[in-house]
Protein backbone atom coordinates (compact mmCIF):
# COMPACT_ATOMS: atom_id res chain seq x y z
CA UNK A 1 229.53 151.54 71.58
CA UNK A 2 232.51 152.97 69.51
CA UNK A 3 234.28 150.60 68.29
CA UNK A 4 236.62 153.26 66.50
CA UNK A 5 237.75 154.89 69.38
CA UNK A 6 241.83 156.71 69.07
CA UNK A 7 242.57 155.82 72.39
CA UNK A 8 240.98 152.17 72.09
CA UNK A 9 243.81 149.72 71.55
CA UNK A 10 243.50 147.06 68.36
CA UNK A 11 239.95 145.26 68.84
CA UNK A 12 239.58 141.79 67.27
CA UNK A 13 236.03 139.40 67.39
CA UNK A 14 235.39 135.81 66.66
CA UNK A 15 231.89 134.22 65.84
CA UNK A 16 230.17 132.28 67.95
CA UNK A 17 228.20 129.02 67.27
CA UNK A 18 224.96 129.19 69.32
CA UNK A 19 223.80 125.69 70.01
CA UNK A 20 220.16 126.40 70.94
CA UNK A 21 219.27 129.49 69.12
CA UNK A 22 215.12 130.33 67.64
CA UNK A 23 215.11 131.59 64.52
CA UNK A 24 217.27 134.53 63.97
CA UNK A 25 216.92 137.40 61.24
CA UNK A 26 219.98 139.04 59.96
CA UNK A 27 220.02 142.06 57.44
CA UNK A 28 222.51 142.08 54.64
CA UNK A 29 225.32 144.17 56.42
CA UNK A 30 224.74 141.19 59.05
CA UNK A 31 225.39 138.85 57.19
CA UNK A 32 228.43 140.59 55.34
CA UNK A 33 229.88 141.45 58.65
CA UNK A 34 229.84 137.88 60.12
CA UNK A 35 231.11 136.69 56.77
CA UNK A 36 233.96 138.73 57.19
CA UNK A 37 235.22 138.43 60.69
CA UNK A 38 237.93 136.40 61.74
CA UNK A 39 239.79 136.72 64.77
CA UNK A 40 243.14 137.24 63.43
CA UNK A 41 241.58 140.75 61.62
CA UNK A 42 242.10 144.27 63.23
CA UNK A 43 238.22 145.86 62.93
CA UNK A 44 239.62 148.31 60.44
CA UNK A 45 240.50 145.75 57.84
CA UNK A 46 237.39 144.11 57.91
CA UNK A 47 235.22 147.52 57.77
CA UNK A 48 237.89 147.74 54.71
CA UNK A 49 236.69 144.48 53.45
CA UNK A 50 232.99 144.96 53.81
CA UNK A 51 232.97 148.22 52.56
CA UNK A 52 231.08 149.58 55.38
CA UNK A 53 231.94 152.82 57.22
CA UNK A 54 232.90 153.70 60.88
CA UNK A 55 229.11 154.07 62.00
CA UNK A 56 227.63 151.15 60.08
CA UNK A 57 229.87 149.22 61.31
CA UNK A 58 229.56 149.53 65.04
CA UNK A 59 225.62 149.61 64.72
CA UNK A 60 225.81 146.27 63.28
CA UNK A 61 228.57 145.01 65.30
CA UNK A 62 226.19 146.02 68.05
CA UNK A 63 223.49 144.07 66.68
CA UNK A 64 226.09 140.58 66.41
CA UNK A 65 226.71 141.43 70.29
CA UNK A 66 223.12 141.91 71.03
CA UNK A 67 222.52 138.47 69.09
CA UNK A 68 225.57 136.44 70.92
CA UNK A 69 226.38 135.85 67.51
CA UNK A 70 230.07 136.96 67.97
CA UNK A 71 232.17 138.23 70.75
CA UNK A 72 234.87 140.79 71.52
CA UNK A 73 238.43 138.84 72.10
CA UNK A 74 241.33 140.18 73.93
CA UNK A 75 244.71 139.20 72.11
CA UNK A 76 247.45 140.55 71.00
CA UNK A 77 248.77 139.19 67.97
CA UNK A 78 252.48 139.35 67.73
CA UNK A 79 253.42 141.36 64.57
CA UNK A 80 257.07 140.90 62.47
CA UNK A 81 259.57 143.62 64.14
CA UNK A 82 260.83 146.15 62.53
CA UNK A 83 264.19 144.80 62.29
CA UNK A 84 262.71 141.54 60.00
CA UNK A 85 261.06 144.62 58.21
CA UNK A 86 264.15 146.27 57.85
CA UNK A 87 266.43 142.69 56.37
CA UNK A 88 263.35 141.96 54.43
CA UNK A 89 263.98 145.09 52.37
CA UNK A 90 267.42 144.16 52.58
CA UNK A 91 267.31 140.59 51.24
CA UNK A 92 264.76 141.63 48.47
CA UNK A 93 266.37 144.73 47.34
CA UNK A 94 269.53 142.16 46.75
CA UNK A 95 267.04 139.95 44.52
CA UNK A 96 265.08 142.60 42.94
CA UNK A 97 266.79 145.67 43.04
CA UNK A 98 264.86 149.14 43.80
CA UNK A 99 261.33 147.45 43.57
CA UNK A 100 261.57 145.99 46.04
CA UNK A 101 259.26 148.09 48.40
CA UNK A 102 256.80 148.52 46.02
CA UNK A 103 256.40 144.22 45.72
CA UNK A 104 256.15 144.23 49.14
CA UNK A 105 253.33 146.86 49.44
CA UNK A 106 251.68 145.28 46.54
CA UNK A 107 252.03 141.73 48.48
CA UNK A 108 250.47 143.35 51.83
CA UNK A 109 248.03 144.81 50.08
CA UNK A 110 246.94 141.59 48.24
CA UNK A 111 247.07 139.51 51.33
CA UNK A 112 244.99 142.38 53.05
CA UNK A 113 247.71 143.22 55.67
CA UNK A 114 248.99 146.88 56.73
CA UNK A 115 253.03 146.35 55.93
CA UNK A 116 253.42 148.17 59.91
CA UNK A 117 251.57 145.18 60.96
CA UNK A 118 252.20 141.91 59.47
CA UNK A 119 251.11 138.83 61.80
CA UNK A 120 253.76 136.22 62.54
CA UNK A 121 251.95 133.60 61.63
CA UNK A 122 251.35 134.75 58.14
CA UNK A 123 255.27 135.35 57.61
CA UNK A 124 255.87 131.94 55.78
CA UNK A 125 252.83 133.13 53.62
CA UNK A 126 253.64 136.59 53.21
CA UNK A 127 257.90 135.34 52.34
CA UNK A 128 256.36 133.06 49.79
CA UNK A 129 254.70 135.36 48.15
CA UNK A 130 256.81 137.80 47.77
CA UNK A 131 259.36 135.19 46.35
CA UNK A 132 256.85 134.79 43.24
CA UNK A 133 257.65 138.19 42.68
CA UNK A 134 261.81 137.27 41.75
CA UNK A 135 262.28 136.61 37.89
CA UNK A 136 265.27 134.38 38.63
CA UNK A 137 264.79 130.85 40.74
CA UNK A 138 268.09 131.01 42.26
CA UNK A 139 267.47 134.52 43.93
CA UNK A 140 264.01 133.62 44.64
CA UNK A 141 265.50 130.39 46.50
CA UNK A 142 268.19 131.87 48.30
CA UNK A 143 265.64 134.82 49.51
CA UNK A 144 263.36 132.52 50.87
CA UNK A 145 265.75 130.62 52.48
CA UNK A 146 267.47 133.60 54.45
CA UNK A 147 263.67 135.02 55.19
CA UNK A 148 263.07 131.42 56.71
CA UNK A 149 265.42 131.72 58.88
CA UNK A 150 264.68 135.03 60.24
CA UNK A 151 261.11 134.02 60.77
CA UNK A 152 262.35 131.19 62.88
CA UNK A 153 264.38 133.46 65.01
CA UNK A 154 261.21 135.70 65.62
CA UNK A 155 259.37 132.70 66.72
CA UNK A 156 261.98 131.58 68.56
């Protein structure tokens, strides 16, 4: 199975603990594959993760299925809206000035998020460290509180 189809919406797996399972043999990109997944990662971050490419991936992926050692989850994880997006900018550029898009790129990318798709529920996370970035305490305070409020609205 393609796992990498275009017209395949965002796929998403969780392991599964097998109560009554014989002795099972897993090869290294097994092992590094279960390792990795987590069922609030797209399948392209974790291929990014592993290091593996498109075909690897869904051979092995096929051999996790085959083994009942994870499964294929339907969800859809609700990502920040473009309009946080767009008052995050806002509220940092006030703090930081013209780096601002740059620290939050650099933040994504260290937390292993695309910026397009940042989950909700790593907001708080994602607001926090991004407030590291601000030389000066009071701007880094007053950013995160105006960013906590925002998030609270989009989980409203």
């Amino acid at each position: 199975m393609d796992f990498f189809s275009p017209d395949q919406p965002k796929i998403f797996f969780r392991k599964i603990t097998q109560i009554n399972s014989n002795e099972i043999r897993l090869n290294a990109d097994m092992i590094r594959l279960l390792i990795a997944i987590d069922e609030t990662k797209e399948l392209d971050q974790i291929a990014n993760e592993v290091g593996m490419d498109h075909a690897r991936i869904n051979t092995t992926l096929s051999k996790l299925l085959e083994l009942k050692l994870v499964e294929l989850i339907q969800t859809d994880i609700p990502f920040l809206d473009k309009d946080f997006m767009t008052a995050l900018k806002i509220n940092l550029s006030q703090a930081v000035g013209p780096m601002a898009e740059i620290l939050i790129d650099d933040v994504a990318v260290e937390m292993n998020l695309s910026v397009s798709e940042i989950p909700k529920s790593q907001a708080a996370e994602f607001i926090s460290m991004l407030s590291l970035e601000i030389p000066d305490e009071d701007s880094s305070v007053q950013f995160k509180k105006a960013m906590l409020e925002l998030i609270k609205k989009q989980q409203g």
